[in-house]
N, C-alpha and C. Protein backbone atom coordinates (compact mmCIF):
# COMPACT_ATOMS: atom_id res chain seq x y z
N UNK A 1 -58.04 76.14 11.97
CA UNK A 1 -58.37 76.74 10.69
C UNK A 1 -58.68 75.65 9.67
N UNK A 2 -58.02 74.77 9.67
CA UNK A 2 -57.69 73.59 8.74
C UNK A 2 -59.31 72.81 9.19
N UNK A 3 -59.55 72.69 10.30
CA UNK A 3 -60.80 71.65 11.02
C UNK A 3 -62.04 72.60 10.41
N UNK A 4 -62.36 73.76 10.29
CA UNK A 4 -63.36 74.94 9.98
C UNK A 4 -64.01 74.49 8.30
N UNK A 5 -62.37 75.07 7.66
CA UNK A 5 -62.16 74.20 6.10
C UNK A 5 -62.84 72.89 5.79
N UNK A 6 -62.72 71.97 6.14
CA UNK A 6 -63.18 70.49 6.36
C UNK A 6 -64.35 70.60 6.76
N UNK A 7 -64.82 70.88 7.97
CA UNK A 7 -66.23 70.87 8.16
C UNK A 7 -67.22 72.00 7.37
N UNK A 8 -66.44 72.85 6.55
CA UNK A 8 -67.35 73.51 5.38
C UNK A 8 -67.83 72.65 4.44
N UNK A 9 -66.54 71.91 3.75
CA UNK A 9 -67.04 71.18 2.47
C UNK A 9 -67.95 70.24 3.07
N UNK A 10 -67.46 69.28 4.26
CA UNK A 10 -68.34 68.40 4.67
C UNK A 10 -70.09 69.26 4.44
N UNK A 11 -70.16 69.66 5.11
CA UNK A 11 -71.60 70.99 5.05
C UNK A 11 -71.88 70.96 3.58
N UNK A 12 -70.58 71.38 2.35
CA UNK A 12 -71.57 71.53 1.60
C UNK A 12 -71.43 70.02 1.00
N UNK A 13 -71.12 69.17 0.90
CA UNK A 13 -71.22 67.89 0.60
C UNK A 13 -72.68 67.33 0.84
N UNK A 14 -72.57 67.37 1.95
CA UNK A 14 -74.12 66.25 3.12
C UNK A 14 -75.25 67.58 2.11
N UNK A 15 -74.95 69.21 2.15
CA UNK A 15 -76.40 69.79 1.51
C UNK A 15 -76.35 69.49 0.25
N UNK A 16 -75.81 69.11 -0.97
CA UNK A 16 -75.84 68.64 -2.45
C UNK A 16 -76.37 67.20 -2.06
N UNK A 17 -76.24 66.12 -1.71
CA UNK A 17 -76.54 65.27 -1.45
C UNK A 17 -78.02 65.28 -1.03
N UNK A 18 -78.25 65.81 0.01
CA UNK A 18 -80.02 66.21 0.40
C UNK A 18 -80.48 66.31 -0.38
N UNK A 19 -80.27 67.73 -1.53
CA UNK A 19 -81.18 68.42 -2.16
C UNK A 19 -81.35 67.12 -3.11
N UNK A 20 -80.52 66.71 -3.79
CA UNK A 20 -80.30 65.35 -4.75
C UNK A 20 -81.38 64.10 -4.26
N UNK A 21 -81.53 64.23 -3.28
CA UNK A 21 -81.87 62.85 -2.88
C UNK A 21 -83.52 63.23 -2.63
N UNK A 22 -84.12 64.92 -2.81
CA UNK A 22 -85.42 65.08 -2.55
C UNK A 22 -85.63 65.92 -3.89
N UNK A 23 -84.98 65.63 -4.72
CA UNK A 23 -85.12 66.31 -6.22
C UNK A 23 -86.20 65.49 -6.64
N UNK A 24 -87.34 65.79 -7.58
CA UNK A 24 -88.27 65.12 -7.85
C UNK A 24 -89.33 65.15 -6.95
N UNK A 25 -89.60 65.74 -5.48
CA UNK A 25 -90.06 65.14 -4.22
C UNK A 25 -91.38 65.63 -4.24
N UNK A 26 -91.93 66.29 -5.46
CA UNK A 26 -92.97 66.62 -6.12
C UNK A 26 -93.69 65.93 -6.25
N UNK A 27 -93.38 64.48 -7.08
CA UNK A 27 -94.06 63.21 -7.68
C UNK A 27 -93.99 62.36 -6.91
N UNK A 28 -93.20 62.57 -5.80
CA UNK A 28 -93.35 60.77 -4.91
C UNK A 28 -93.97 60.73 -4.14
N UNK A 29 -94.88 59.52 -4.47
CA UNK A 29 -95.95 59.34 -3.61
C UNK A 29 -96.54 58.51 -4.70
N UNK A 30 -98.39 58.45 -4.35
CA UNK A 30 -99.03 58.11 -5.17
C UNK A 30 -100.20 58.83 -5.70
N UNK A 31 -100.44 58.91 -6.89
CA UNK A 31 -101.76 59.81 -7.51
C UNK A 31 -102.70 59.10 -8.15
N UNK A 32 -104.21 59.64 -7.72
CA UNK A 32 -105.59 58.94 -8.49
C UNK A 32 -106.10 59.23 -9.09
N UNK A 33 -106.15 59.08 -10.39
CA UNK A 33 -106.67 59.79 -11.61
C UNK A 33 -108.32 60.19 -10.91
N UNK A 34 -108.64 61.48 -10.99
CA UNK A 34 -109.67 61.63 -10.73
C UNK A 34 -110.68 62.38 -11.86
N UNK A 35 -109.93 63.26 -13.09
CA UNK A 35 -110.42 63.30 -14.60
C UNK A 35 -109.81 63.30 -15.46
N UNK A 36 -111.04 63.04 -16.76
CA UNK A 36 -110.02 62.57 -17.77
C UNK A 36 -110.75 63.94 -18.93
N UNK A 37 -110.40 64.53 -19.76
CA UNK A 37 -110.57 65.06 -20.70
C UNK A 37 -110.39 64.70 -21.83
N UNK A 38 -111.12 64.49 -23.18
CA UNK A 38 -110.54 63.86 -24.27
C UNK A 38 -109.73 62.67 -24.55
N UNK A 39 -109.53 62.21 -23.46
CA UNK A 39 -108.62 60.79 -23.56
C UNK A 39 -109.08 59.75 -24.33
N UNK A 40 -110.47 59.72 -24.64
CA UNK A 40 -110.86 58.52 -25.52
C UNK A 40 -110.27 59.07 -27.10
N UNK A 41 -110.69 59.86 -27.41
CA UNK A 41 -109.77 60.58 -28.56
C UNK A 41 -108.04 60.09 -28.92
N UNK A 42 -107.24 60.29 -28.13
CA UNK A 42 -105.82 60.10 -28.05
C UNK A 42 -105.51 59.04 -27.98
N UNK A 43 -106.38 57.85 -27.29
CA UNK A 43 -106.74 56.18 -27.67
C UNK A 43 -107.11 55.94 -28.88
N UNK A 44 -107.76 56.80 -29.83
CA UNK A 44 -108.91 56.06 -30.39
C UNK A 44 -107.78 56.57 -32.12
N UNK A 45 -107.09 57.70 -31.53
CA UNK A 45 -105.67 58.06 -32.22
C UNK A 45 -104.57 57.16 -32.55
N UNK A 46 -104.10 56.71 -31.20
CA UNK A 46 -103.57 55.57 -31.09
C UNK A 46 -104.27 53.99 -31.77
N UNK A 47 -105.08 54.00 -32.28
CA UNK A 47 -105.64 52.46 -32.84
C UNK A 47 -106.05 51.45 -31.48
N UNK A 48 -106.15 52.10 -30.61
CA UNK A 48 -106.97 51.12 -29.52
C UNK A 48 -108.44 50.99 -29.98
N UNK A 49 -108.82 49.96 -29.60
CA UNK A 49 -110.20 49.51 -30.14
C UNK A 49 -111.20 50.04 -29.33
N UNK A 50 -112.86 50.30 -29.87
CA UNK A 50 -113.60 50.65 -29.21
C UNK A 50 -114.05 49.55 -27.75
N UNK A 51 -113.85 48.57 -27.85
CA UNK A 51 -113.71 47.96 -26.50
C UNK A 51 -112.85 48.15 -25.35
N UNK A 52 -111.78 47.87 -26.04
CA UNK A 52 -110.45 48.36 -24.64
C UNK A 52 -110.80 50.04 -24.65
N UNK A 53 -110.87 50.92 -25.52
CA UNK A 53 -111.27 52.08 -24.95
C UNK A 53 -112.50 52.26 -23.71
N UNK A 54 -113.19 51.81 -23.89
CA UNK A 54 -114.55 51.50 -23.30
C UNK A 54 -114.07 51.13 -21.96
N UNK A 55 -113.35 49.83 -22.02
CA UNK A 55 -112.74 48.90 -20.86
C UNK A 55 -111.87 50.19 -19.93
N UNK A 56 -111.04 50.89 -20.42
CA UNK A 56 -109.99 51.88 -19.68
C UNK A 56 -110.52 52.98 -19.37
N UNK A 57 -111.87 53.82 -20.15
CA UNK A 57 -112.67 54.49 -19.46
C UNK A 57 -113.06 54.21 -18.25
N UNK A 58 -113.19 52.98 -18.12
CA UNK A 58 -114.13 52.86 -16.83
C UNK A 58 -113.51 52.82 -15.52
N UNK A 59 -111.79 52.52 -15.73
CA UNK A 59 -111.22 52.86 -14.61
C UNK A 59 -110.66 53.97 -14.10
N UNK A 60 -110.06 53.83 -12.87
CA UNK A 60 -109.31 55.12 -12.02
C UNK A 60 -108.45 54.54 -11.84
N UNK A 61 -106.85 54.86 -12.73
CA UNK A 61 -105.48 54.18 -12.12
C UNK A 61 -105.09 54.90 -11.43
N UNK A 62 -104.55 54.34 -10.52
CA UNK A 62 -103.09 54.90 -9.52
C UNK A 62 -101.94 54.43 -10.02
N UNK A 63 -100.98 56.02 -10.03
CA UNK A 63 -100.00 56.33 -10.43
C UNK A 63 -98.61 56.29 -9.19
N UNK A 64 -97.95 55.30 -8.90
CA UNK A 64 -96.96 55.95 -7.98
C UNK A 64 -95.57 56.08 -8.59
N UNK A 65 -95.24 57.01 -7.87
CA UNK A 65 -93.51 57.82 -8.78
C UNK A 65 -92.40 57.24 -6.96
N UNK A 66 -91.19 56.36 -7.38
CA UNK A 66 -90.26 56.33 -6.52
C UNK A 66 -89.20 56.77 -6.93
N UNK A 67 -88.14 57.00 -6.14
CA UNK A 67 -86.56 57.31 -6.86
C UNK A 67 -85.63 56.49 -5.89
N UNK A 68 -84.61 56.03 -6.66
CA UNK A 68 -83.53 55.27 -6.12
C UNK A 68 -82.63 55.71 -6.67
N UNK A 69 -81.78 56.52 -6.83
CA UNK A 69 -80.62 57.05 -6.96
C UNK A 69 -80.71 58.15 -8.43
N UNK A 70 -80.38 57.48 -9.17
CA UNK A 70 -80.82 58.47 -10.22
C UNK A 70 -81.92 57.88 -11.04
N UNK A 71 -82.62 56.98 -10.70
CA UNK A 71 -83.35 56.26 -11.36
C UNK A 71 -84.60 56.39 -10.91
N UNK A 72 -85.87 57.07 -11.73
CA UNK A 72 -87.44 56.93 -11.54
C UNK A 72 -88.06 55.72 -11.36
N UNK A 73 -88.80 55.50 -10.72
CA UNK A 73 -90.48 54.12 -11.27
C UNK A 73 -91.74 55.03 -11.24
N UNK A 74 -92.37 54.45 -12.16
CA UNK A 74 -93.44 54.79 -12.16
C UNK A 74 -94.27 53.58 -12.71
N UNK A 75 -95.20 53.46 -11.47
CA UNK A 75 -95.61 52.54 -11.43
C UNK A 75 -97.53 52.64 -11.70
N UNK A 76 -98.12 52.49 -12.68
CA UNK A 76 -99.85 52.97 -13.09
C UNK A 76 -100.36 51.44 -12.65
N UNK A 77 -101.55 51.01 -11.81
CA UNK A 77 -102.21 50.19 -11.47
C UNK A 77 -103.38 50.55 -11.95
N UNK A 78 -104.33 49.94 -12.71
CA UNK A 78 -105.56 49.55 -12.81
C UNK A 78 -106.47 47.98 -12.57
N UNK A 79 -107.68 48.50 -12.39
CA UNK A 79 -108.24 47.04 -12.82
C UNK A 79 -107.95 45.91 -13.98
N UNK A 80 -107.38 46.91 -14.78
CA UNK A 80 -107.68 45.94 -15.88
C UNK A 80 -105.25 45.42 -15.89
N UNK A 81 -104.77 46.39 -15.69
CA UNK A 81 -103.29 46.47 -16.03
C UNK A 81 -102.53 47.15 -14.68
N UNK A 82 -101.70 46.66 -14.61
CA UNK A 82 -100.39 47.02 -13.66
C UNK A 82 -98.97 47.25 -15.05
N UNK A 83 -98.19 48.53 -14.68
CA UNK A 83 -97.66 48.69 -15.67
C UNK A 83 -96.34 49.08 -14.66
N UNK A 84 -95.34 49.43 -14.98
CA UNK A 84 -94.32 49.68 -14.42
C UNK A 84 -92.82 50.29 -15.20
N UNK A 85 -92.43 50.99 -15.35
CA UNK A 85 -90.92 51.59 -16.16
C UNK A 85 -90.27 51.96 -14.82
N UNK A 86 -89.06 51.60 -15.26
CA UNK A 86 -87.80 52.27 -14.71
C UNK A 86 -86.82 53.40 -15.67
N UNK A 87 -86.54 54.18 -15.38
CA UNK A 87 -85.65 55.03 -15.88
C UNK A 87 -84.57 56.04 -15.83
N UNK A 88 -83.82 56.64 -16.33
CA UNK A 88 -82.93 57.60 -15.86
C UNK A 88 -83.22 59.11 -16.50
N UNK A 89 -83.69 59.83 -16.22
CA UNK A 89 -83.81 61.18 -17.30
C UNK A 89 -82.80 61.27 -18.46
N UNK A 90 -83.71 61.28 -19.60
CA UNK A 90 -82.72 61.74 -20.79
C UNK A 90 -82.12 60.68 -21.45
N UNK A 91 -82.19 59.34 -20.73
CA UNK A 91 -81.63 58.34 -21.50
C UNK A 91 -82.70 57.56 -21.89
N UNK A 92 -83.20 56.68 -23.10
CA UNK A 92 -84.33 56.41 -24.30
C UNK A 92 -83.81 54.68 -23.25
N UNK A 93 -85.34 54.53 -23.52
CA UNK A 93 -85.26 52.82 -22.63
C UNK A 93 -86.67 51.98 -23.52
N UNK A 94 -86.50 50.68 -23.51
CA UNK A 94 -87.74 49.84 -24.12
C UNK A 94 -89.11 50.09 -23.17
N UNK A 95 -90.17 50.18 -23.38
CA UNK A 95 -91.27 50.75 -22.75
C UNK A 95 -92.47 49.32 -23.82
N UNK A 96 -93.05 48.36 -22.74
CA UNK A 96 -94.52 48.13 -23.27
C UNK A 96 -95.58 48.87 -22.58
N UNK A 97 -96.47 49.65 -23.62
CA UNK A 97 -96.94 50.56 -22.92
C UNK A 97 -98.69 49.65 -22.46
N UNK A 98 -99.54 50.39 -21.29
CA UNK A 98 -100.52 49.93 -20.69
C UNK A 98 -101.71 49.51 -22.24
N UNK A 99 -101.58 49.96 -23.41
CA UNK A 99 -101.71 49.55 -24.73
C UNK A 99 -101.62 48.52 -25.52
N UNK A 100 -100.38 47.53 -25.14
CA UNK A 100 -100.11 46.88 -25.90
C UNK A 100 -98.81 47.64 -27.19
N UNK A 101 -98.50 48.74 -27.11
CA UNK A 101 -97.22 48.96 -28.02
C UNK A 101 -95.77 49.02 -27.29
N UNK A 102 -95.30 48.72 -28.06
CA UNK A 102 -93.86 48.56 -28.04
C UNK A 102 -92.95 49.86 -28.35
N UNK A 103 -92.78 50.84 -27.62
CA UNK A 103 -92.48 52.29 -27.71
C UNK A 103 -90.79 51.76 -27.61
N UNK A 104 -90.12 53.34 -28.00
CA UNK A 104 -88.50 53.72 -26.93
C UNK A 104 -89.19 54.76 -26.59
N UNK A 105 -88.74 54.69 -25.36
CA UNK A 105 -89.41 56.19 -24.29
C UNK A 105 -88.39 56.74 -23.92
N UNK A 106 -88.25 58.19 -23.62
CA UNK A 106 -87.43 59.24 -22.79
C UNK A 106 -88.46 59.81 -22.11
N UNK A 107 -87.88 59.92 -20.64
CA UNK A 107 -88.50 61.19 -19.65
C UNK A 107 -87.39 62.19 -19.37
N UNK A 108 -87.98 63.23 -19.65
CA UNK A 108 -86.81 64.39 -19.47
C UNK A 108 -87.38 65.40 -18.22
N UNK A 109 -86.62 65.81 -17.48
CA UNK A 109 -87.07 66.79 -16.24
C UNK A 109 -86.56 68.13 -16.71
N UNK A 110 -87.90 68.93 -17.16
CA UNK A 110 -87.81 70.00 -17.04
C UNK A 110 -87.59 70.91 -15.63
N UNK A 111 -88.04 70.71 -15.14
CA UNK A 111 -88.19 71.30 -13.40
C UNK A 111 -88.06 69.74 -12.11
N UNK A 112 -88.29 70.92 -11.38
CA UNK A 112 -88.38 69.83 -10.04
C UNK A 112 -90.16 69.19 -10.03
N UNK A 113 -91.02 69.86 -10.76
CA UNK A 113 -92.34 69.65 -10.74
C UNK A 113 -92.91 69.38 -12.21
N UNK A 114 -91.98 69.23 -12.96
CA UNK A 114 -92.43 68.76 -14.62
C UNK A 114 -91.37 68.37 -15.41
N UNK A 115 -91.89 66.56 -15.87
CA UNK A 115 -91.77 65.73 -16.47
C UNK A 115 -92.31 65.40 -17.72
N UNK A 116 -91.50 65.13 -19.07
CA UNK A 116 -91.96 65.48 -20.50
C UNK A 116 -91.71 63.96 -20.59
N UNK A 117 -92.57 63.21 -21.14
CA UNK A 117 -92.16 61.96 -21.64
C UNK A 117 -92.63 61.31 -22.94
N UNK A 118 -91.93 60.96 -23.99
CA UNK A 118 -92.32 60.74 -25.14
C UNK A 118 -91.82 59.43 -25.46
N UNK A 119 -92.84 58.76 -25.70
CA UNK A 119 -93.29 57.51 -26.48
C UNK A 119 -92.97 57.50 -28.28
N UNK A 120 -92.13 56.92 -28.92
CA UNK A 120 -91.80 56.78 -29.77
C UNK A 120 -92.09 55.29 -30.92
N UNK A 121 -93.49 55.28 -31.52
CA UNK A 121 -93.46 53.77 -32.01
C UNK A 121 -93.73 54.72 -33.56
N UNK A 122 -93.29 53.12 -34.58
CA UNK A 122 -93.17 53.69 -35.86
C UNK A 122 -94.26 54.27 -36.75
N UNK A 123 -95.83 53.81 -36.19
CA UNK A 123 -96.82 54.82 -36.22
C UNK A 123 -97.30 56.50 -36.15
N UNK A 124 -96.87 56.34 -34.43
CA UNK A 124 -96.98 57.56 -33.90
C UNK A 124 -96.17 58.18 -32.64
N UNK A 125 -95.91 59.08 -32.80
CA UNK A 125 -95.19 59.54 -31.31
C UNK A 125 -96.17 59.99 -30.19
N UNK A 126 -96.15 59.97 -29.16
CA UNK A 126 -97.04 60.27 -27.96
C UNK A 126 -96.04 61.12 -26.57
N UNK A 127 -96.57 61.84 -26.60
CA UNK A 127 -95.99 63.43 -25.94
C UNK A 127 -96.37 63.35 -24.71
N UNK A 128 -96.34 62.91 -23.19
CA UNK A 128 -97.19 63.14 -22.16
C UNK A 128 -96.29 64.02 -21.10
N UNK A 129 -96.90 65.11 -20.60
CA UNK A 129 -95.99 66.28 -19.92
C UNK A 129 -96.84 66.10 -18.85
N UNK A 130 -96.39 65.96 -17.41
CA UNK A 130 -96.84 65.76 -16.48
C UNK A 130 -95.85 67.05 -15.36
N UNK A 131 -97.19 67.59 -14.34
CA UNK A 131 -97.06 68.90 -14.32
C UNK A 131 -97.30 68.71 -12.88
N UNK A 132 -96.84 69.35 -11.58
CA UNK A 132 -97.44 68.89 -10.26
C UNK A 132 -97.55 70.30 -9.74
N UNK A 133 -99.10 70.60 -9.34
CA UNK A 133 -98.94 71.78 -8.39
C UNK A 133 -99.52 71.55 -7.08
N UNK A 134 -99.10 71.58 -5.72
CA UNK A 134 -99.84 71.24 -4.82
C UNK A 134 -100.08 69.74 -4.76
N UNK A 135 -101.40 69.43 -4.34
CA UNK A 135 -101.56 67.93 -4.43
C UNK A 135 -102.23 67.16 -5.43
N UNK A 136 -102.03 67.85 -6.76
CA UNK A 136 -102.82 68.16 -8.23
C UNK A 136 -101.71 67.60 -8.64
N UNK A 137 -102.07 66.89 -10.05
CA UNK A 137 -100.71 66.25 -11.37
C UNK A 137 -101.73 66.40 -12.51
N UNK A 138 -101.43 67.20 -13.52
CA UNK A 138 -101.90 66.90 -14.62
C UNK A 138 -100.91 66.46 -15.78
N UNK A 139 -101.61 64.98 -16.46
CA UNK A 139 -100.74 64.80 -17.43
C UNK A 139 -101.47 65.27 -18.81
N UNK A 140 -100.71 65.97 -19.72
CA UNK A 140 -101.57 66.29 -20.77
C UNK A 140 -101.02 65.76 -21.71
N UNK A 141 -101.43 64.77 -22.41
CA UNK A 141 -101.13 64.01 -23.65
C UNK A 141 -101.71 64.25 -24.81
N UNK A 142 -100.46 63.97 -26.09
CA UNK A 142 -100.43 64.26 -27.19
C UNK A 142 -100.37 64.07 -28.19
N UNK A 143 -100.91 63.11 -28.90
CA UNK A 143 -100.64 62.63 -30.11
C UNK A 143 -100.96 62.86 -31.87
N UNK A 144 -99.93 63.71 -32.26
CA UNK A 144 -100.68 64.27 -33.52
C UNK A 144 -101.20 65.47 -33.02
N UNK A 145 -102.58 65.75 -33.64
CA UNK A 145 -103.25 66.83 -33.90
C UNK A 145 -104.17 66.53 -31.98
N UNK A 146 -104.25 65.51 -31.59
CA UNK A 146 -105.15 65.59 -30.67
C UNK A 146 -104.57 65.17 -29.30
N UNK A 147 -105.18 66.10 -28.32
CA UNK A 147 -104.82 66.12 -27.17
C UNK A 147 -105.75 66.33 -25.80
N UNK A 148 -105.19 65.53 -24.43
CA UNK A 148 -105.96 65.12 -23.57
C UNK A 148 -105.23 65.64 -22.39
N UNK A 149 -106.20 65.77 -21.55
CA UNK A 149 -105.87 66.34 -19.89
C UNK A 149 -106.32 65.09 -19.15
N UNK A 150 -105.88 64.80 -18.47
CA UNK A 150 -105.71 63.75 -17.35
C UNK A 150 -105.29 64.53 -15.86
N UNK A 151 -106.11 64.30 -14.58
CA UNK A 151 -106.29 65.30 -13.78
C UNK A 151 -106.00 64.33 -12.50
N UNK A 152 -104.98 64.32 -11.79
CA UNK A 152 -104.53 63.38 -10.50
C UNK A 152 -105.20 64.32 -9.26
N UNK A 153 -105.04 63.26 -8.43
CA UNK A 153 -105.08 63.81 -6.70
C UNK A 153 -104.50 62.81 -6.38
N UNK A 154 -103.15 63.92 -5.25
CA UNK A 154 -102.73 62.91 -4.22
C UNK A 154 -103.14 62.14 -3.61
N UNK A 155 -102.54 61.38 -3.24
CA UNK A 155 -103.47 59.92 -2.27
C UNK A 155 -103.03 60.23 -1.12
């Protein structure tokens, strides 16, 4: 009776642990920006110059999302920038963003498939909610009055 007991909790132990360890399992991997909507706008919001706007139009970053315990990466590669954060949901961390600013960022998990992350500099705040359906991610970013769709495919 006592051995039954024990090998229950064990059971439910090892299944909390699983689910924990494939929470997020939405985003991991890697994604290729394949459109952009309005994004020169939300740059051009931000005080990026008509050159580096120009310059970041022209690429396609890849986005990859890992997890190590309770902790995200997300890691954006372009031609022009390699960028990288680590984080924990909900807790505010130093962020240089692929920009050149100096943010405090939070990512907060709404779901197992959507991620809210806000950029905080003494200018402007920047809102980016990233959404996964299938092998699709859209991040839709926000700054102020103006806002952009950004359109992934899995890799």
């Amino acid at each position: 009776m006592m051995s039954d007991s024990l090998s229950n909790v064990s059971t439910t132990v090892s299944d909390c642990l699983n689910r924990k360890s494939t929470t997020m399992s939405a985003f991991l991997g890697s994604w290729k920006l394949k459109s952009t909507d309005n994004f020169d706008a939300v740059l051009q919001k931000l005080g990026v110059n008509v050159v580096k706007r120009k310059l970041i139009a022209s690429t396609k970053p890849e986005v990859t999302f890992t997890m190590d315990g309770d902790k995200m990466t997300m890691k954006t590669c372009s031609a022009l920038k390699t960028t990288t954060i680590t984080f924990e949901f909900g807790k505010e961390f130093d962020e240089h963003t692929a920009d050149d600013r100096d943010v405090k960022s939070t990512v907060t998990k709404e779901s197992d498939n959507k991620l809210v992350h806000v950029q905080k500099h003494p200018d402007s705040v920047t809102t980016t909610v990233r959404e996964v359906s299938g092998d699709t991610m859209t991040a839709t970013v926000t700054v102020g009055d103006v806002k952009a769709v950004n359109t992934y495919q899995k890799v």
